[in-house]
N, C-alpha and C. Protein backbone atom coordinates (compact mmCIF):
# COMPACT_ATOMS: atom_id res chain seq x y z
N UNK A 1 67.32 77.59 56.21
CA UNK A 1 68.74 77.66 56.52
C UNK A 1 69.12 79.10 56.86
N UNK A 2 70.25 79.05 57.81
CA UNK A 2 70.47 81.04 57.91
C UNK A 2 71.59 80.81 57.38
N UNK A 3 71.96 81.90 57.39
CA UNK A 3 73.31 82.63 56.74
C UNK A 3 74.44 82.12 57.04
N UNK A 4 74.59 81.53 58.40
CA UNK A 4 76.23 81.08 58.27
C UNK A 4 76.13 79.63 57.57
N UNK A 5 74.79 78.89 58.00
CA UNK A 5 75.30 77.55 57.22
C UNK A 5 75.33 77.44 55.77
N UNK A 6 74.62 78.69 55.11
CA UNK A 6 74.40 78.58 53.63
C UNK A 6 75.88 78.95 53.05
N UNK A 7 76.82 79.88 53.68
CA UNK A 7 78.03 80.11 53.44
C UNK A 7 78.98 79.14 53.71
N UNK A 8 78.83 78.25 54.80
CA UNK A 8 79.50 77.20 54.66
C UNK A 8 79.29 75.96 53.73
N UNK A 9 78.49 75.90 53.18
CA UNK A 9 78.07 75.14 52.16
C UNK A 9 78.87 75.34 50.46
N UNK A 10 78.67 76.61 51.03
CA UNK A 10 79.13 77.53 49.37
C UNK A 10 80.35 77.10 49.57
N UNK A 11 81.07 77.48 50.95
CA UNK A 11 82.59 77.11 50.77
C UNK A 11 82.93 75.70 50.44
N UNK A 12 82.37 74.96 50.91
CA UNK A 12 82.62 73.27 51.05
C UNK A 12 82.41 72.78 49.71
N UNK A 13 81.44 73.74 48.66
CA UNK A 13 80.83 73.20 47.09
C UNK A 13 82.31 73.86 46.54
N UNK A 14 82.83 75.26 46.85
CA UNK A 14 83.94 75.42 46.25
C UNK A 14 85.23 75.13 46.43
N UNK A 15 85.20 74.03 47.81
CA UNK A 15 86.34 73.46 47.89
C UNK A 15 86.51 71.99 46.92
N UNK A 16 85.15 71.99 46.67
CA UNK A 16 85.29 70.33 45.61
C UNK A 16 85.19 70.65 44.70
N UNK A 17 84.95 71.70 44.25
CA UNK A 17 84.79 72.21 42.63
C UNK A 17 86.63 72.12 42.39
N UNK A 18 86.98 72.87 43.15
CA UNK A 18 87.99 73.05 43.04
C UNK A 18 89.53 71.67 43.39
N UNK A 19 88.93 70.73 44.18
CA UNK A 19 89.49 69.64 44.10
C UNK A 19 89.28 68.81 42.89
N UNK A 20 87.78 68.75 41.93
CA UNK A 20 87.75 68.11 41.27
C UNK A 20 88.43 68.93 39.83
N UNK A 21 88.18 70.21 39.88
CA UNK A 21 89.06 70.52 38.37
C UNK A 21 90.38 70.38 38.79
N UNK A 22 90.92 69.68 39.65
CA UNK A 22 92.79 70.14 39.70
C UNK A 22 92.83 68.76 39.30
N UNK A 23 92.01 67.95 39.70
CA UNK A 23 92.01 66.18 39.22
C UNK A 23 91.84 65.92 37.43
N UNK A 24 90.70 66.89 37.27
CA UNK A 24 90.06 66.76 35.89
C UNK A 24 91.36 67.07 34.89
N UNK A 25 91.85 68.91 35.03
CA UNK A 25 92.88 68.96 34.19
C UNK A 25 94.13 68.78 34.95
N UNK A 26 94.16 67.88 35.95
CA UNK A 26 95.89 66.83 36.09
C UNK A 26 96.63 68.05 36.70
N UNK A 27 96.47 69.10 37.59
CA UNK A 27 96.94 69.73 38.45
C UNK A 27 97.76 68.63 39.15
N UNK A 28 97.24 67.99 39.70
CA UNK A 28 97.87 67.21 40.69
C UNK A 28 97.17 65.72 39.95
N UNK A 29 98.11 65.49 40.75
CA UNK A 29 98.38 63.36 40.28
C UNK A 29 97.29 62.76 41.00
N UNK A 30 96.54 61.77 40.42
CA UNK A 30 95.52 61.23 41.50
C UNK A 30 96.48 60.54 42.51
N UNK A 31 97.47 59.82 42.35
CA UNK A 31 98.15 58.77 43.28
C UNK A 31 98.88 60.39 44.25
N UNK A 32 99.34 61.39 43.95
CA UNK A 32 100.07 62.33 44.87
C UNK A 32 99.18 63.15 45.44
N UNK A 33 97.94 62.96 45.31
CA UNK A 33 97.18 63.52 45.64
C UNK A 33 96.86 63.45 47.28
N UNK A 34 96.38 62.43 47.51
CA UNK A 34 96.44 61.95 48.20
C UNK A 34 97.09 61.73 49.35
N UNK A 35 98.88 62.06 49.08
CA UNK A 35 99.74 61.78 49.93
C UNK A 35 99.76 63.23 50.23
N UNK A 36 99.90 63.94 49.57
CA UNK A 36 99.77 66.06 49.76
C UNK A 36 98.24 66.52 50.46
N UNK A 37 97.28 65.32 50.59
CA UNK A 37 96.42 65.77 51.59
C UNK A 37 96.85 65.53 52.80
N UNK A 38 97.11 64.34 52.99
CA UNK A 38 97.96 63.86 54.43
C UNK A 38 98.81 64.91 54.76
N UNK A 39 99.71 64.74 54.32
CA UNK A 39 101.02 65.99 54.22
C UNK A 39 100.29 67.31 55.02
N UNK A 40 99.92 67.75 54.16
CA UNK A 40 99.26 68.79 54.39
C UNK A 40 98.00 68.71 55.67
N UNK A 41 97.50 67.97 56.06
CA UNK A 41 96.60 67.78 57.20
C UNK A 41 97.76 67.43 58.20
N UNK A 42 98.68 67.19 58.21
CA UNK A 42 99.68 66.45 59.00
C UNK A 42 100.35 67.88 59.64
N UNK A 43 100.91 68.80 58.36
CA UNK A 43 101.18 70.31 58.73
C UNK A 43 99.88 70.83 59.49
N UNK A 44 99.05 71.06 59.07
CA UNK A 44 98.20 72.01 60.31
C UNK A 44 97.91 71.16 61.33
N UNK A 45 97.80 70.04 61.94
CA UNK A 45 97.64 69.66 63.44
C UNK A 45 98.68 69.54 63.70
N UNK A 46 100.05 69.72 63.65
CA UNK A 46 101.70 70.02 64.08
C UNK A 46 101.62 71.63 64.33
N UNK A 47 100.93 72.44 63.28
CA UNK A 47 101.08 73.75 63.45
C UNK A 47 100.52 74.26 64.77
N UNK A 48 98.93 73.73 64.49
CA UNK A 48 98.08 73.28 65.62
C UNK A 48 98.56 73.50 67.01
N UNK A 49 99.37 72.63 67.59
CA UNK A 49 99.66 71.69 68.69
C UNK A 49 101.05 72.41 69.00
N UNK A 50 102.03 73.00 67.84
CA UNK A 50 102.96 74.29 68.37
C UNK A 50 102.60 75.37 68.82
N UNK A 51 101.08 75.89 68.28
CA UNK A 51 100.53 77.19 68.62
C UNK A 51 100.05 77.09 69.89
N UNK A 52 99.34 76.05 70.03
CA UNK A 52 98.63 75.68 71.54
C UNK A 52 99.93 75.89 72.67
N UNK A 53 101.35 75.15 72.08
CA UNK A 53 102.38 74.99 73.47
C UNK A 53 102.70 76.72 73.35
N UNK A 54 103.03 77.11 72.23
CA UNK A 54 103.63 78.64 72.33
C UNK A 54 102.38 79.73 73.56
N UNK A 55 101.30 79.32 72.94
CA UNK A 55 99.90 80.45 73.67
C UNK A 55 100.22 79.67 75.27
N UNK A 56 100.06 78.81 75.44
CA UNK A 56 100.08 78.23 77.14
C UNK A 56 101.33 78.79 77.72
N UNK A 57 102.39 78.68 77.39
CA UNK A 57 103.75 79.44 77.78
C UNK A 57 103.55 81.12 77.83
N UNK A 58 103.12 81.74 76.98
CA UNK A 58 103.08 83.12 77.06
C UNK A 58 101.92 83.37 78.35
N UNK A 59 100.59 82.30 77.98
CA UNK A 59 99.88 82.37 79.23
C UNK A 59 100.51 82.85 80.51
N UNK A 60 100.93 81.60 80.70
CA UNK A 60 101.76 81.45 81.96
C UNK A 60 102.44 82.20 82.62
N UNK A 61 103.42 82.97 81.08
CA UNK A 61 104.29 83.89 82.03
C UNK A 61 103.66 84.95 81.93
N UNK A 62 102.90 85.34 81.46
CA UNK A 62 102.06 86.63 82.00
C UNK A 62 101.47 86.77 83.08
N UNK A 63 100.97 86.00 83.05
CA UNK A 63 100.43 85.45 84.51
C UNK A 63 101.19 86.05 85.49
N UNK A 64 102.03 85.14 85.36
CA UNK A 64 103.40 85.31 86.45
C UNK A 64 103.92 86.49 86.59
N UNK A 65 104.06 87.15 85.32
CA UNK A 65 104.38 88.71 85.40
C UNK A 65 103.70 89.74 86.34
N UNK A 66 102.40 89.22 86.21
CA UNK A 66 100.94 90.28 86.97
C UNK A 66 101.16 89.49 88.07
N UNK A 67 101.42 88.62 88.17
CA UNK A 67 101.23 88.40 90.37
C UNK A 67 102.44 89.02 90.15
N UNK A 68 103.63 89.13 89.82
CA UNK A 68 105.04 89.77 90.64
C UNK A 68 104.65 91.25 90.62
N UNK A 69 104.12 91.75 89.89
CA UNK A 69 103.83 92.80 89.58
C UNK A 69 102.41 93.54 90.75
N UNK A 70 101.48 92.50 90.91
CA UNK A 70 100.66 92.88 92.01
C UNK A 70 101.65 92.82 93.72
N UNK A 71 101.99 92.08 93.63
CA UNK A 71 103.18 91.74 94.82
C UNK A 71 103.93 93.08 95.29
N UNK A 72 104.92 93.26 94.11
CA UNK A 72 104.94 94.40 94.19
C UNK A 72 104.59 95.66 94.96
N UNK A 73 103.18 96.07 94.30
CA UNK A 73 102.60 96.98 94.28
C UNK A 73 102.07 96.82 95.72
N UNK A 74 101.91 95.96 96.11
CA UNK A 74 101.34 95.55 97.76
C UNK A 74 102.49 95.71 98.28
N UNK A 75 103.66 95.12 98.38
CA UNK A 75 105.30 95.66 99.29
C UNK A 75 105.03 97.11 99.74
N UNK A 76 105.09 97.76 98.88
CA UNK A 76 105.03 99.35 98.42
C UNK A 76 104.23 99.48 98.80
N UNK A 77 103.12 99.21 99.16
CA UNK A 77 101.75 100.17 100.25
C UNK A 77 102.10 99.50 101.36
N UNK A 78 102.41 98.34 101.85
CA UNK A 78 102.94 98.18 103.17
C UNK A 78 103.92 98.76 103.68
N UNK A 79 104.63 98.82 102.89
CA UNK A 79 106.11 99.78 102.96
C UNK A 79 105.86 101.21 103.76
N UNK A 80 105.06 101.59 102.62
CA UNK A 80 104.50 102.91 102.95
C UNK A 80 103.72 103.27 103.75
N UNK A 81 102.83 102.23 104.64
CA UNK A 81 102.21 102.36 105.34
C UNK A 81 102.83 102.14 106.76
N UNK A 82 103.69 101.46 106.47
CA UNK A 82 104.64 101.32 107.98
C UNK A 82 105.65 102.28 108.31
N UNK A 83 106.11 103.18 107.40
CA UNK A 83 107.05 104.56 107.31
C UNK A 83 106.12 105.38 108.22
N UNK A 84 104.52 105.38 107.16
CA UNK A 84 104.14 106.90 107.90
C UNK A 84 103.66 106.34 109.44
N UNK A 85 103.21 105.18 109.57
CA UNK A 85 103.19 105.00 110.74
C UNK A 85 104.25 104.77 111.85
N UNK A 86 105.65 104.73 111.51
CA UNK A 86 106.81 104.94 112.17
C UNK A 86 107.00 106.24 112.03
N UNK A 87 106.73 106.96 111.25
CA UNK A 87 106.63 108.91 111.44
C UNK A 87 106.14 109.39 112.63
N UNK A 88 104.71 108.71 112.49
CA UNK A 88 103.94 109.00 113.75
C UNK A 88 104.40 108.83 115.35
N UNK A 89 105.16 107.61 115.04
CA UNK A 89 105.68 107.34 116.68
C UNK A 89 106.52 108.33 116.81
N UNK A 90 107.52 108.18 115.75
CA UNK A 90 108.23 109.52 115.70
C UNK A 90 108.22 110.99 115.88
N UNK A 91 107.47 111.51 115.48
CA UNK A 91 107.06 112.65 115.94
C UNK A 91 106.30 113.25 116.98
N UNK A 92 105.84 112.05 117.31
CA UNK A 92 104.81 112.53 119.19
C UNK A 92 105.69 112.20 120.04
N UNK A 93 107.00 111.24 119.64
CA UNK A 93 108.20 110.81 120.35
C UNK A 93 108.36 109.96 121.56
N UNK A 94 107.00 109.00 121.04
CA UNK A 94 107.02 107.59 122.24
C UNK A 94 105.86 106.76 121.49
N UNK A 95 106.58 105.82 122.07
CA UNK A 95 105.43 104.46 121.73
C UNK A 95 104.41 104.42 122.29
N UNK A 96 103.21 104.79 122.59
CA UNK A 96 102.06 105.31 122.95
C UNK A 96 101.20 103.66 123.11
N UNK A 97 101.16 103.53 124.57
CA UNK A 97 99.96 101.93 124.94
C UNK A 97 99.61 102.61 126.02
N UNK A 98 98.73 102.73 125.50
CA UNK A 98 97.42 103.76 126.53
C UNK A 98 96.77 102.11 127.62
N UNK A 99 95.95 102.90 128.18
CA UNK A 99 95.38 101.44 129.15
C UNK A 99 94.34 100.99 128.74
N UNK A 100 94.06 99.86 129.13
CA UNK A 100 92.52 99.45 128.42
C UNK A 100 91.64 99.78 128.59
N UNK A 101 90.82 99.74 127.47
CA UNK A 101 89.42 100.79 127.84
C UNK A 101 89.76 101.88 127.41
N UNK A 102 91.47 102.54 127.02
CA UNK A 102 91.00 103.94 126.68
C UNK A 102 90.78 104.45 124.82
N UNK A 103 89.92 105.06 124.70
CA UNK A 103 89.84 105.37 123.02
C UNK A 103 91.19 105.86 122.67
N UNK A 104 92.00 105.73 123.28
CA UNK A 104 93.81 106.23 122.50
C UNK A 104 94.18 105.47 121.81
N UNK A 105 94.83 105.66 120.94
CA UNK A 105 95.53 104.57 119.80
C UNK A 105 96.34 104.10 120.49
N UNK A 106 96.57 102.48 120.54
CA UNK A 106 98.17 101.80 120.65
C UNK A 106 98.64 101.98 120.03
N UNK A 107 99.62 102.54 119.88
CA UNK A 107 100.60 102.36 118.64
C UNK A 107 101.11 101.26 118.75
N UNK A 108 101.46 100.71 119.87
CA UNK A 108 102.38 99.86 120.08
C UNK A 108 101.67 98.24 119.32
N UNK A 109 100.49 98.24 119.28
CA UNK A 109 99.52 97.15 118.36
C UNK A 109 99.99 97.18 117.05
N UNK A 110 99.44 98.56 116.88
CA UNK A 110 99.70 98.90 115.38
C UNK A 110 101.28 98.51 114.87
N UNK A 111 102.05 99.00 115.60
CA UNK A 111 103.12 98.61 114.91
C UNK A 111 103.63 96.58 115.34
N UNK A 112 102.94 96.06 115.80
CA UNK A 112 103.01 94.87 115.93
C UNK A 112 102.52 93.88 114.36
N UNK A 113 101.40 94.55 114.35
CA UNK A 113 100.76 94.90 112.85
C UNK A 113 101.53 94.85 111.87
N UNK A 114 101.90 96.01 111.73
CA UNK A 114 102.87 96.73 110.76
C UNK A 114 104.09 95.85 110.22
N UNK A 115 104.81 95.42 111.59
CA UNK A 115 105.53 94.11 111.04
C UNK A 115 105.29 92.88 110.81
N UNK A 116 104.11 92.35 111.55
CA UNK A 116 103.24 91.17 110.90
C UNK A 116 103.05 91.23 109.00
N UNK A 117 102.82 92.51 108.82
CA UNK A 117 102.26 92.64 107.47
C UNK A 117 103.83 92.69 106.71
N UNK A 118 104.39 93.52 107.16
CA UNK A 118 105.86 92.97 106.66
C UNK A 118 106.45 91.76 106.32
N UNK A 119 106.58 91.12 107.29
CA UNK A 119 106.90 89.51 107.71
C UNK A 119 106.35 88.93 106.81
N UNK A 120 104.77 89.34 106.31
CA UNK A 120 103.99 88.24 105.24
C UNK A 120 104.50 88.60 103.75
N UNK A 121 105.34 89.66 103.65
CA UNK A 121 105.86 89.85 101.78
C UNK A 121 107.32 90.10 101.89
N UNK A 122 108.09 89.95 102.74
CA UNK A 122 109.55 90.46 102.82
C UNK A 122 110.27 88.83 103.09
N UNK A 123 111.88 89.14 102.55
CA UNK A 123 112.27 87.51 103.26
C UNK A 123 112.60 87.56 104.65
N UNK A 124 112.86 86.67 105.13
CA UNK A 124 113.55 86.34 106.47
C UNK A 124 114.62 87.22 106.83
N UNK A 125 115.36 87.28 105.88
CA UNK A 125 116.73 88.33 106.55
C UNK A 125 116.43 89.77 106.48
N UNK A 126 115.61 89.70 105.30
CA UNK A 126 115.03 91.60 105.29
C UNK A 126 114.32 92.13 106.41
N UNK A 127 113.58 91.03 107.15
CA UNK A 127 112.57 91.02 108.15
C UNK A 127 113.02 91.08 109.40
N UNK A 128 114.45 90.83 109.29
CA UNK A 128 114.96 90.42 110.61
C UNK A 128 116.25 91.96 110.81
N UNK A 129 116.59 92.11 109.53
CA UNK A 129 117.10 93.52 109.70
C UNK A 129 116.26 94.26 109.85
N UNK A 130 115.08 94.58 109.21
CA UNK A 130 113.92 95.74 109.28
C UNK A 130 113.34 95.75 110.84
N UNK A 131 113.71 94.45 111.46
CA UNK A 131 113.04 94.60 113.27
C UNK A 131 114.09 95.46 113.89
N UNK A 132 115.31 94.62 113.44
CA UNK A 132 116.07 95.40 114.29
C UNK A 132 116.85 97.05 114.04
N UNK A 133 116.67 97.53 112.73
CA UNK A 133 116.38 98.78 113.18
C UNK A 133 115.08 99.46 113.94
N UNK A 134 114.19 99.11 113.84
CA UNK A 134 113.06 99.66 114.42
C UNK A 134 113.41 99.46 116.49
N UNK A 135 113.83 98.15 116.59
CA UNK A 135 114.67 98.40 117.61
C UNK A 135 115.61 99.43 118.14
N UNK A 136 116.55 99.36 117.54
CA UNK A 136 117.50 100.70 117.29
C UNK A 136 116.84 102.26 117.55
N UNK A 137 115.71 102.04 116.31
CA UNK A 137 115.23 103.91 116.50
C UNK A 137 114.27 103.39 118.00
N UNK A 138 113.34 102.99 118.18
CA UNK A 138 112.98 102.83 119.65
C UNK A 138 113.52 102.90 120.84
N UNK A 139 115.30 101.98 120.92
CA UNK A 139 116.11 102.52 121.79
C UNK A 139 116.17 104.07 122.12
N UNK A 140 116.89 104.92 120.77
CA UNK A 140 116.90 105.74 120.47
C UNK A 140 116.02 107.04 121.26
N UNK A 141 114.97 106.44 120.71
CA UNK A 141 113.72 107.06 120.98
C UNK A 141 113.29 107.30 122.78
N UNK A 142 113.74 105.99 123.01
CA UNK A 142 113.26 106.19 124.57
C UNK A 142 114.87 106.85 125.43
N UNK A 143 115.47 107.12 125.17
CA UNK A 143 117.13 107.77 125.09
C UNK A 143 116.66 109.32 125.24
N UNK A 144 116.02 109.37 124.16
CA UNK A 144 115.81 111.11 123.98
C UNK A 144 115.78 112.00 125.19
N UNK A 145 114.82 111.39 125.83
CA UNK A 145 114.58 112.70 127.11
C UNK A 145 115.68 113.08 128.11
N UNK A 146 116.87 111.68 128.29
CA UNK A 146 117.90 111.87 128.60
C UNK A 146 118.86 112.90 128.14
N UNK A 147 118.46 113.55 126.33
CA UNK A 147 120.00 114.06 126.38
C UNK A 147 119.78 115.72 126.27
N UNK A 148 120.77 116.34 126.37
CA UNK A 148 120.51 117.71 126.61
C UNK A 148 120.78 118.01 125.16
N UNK A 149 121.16 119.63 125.25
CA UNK A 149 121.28 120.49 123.76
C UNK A 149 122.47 120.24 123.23
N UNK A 150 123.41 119.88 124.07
CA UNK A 150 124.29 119.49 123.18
C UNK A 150 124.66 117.93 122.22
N UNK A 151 123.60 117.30 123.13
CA UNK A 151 123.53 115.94 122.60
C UNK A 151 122.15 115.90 121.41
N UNK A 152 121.91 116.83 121.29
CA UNK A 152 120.99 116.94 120.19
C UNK A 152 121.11 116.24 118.77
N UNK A 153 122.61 116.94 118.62
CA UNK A 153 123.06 116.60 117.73
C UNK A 153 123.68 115.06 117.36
N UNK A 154 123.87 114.21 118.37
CA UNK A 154 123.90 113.16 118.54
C UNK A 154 122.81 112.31 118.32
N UNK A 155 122.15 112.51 118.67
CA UNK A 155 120.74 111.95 118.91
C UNK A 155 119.99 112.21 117.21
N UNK A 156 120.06 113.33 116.77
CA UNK A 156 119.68 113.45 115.56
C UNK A 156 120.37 112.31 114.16
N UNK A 157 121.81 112.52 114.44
CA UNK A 157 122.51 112.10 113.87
C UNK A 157 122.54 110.57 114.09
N UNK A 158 122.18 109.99 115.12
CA UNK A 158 122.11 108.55 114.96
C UNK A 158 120.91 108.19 114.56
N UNK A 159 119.27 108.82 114.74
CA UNK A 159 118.22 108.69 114.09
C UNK A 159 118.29 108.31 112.25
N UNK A 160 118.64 109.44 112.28
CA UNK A 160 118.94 109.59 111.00
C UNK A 160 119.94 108.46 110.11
N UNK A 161 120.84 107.85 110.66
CA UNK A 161 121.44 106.88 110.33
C UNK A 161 120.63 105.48 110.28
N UNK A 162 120.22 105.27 111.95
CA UNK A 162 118.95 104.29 111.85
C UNK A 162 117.84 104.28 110.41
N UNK A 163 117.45 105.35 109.78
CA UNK A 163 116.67 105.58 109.34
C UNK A 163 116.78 105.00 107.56
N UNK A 164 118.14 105.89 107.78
CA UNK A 164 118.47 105.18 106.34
C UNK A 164 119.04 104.13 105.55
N UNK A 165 119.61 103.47 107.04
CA UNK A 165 119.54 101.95 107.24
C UNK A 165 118.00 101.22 106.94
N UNK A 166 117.29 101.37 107.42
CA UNK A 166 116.01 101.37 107.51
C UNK A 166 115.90 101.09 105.86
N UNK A 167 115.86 102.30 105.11
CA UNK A 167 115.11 102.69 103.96
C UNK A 167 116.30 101.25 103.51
N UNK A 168 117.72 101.17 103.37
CA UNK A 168 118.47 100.74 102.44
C UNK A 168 117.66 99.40 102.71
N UNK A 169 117.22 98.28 103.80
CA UNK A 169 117.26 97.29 104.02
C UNK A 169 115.56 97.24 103.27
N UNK A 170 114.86 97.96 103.22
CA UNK A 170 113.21 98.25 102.60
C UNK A 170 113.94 97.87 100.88
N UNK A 171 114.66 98.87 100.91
CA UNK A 171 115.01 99.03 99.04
C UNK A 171 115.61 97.84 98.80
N UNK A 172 116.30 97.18 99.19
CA UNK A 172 117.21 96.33 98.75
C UNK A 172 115.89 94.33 98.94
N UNK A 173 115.01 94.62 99.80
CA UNK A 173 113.41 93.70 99.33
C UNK A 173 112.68 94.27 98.35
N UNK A 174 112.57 95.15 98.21
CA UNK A 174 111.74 95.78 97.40
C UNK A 174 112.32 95.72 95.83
N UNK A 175 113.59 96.55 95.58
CA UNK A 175 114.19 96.46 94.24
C UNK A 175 115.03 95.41 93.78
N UNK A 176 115.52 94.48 95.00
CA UNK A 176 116.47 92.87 94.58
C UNK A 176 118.07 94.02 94.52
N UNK A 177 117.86 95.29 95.46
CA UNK A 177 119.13 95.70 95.05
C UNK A 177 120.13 95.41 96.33
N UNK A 178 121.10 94.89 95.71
CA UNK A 178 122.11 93.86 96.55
C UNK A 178 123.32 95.06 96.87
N UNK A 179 123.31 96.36 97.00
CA UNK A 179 124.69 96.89 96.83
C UNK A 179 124.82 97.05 98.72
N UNK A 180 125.69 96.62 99.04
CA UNK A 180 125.70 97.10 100.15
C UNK A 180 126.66 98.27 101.10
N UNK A 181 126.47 99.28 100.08
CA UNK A 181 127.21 100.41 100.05
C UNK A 181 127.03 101.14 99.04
N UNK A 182 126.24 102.78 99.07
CA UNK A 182 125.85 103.27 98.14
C UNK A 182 127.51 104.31 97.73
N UNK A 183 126.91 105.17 97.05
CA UNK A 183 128.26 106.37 96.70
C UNK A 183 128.35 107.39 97.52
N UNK A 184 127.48 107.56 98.01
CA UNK A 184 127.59 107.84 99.97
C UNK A 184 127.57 107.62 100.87
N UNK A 185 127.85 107.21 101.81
CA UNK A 185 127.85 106.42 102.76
C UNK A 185 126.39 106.76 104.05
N UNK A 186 126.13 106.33 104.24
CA UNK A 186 124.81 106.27 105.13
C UNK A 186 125.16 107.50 106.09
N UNK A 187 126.20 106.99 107.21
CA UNK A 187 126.98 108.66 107.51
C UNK A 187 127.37 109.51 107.00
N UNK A 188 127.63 109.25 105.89
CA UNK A 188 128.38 111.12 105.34
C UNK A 188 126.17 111.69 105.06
N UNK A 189 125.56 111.19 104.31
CA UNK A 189 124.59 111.88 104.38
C UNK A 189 123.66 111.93 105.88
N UNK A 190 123.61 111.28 106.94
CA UNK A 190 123.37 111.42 108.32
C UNK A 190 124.19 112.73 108.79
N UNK A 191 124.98 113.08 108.63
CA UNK A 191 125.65 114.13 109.42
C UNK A 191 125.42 115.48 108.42
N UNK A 192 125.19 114.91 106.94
CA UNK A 192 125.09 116.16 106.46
C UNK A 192 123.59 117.04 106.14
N UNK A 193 122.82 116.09 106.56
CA UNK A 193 121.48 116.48 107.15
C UNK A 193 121.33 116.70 108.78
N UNK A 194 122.34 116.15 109.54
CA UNK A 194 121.67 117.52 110.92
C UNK A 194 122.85 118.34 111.03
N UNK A 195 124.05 118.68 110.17
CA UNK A 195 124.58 119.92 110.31
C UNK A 195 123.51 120.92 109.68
N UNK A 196 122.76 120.54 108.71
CA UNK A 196 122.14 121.83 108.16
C UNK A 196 120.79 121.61 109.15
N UNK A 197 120.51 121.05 109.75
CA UNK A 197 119.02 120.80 110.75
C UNK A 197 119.37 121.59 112.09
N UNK A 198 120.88 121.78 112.41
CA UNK A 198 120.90 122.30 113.98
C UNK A 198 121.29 123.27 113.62
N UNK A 199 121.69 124.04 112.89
CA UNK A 199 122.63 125.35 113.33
C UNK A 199 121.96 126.08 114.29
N UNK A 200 123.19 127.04 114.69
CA UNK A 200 122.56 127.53 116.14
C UNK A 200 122.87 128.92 115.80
C-alpha cells in the first residue's frame, strides 16, 4: 500500500470510531441519527452545486472582462497606427500612389487598410465619422498648394480643427465617452494653437 491510501484508511477507521462512540455513549439518537446524516449530506451537495453556479459565473465574467480588455488594447494600436500613418501623409503633404511596378509606398493602399482595420473594431457611426474627417483633412490637403501666406493661417487652422474632430470621434469609440462638447471648444483650441504656430 503507499501512503495516500494508508491515510485514507486511517481517516475512514477514524470516522467510524468516531460514529460508533457517539452511538455507544448516546451523543446522538440512533433514530436522529440518521435523519442528521441525510441533512447533512443534503447540505454539502446544495453547497456543492451553489459553489459550482457561483465559480461558472465569475468564470464567465472574467472571461468577458479579458476579451473587452484585449479589444481594447487592439482599438488602441489600430488607433495608433492609423494617426502615425495619417502623420505621414501629412507631413510629405499628399497622398502618394506611385505607378505600378514602382518600390514607392502607396499610401493611398495603406490607408485603405488603415480604415478597413478600423471598420473591423469601431461602430458604424464612429466609422462613418472617422471617414469623413479623413475626407475633410484630404480635401484640405489637396487645397494646400493653392493658398498663399496669408492663407496659411487658414489652412492651419482648419487642419487642426479636422484633427481634433478626428481625435474626439477616436475617443468617444474608444472610451464610450458620449460628451459632445468638451470645456473647450474644438475652435477655441484650433486657433489657439496656430496663433502661437504662425507668428511672424
Amino acid at each position: 500500500m503507499n501512503k495516500t491510501s494508508t491515510w485514507q484508511y486511517w481517516v475512514l477507521l477514524f470516522a467510524i470510531l468516531v460514529l460508533a462512540a457517539s452511538i455507544l455513549f448516546q451523543i446522538f439518537d440512533l433514530d436522529t441519527l440518521f435523519n442528521r446524516l441525510y441533512g447533512s449530506l443534503i447540505g454539502v451537495v446544495l453547497t456543492a452545486i451553489v459553489t459550482v453556479f457561483l465559480l461558472q459565473g465569475q468564470t464567465q465574467s472574467q472571461e468577458k472582462r479579458e476579451k473587452s480588455i484585449k479589444i481594447f488594447e487592439k482599438k488602441q494600436a489600430i488607433y495608433h497606427d492609423f494617426l502615425v500613418h495619417l502623420n505621414s501623409i501629412l507631413q510629405d503633404g499628399k497622398l502618394t500612389i506611385p505607378e505600378r511596378g514602382s518600390v514607392e509606398r502607396n499610401e493611398y493602399i495603406d490607408l485603405i487598410f488603415q480604415i478597413s482595420y478600423l471598420k473591423l473594431h469601431a461602430t458604424e457611426e464612429n466609422t462613418l465619422g472617422i471617414i469623413s474627417q479623413i475626407e475633410k483633412i484630404l480635401d484640405l490637403l489637396s487645397m494646400e498648394s493653392t493658398y498663399n501666406k496669408d492663407m496659411d493661417r487658414s489652412f492651419y487652422l482648419r487642419l487642426t480643427e479636422e484633427l481634433l474632430q478626428l481625435m474626439h470621434i477616436m475617443r468617444k469609440d474608444l472610451y464610450g465617452d458620449n460628451t459632445t462638447e468638451n470645456s473647450i471648444s474644438v475652435n477655441e483650441i484650433a486657433q489657439n494653437l496656430t496663433k502661437y504656430a504662425l507668428k511672424k
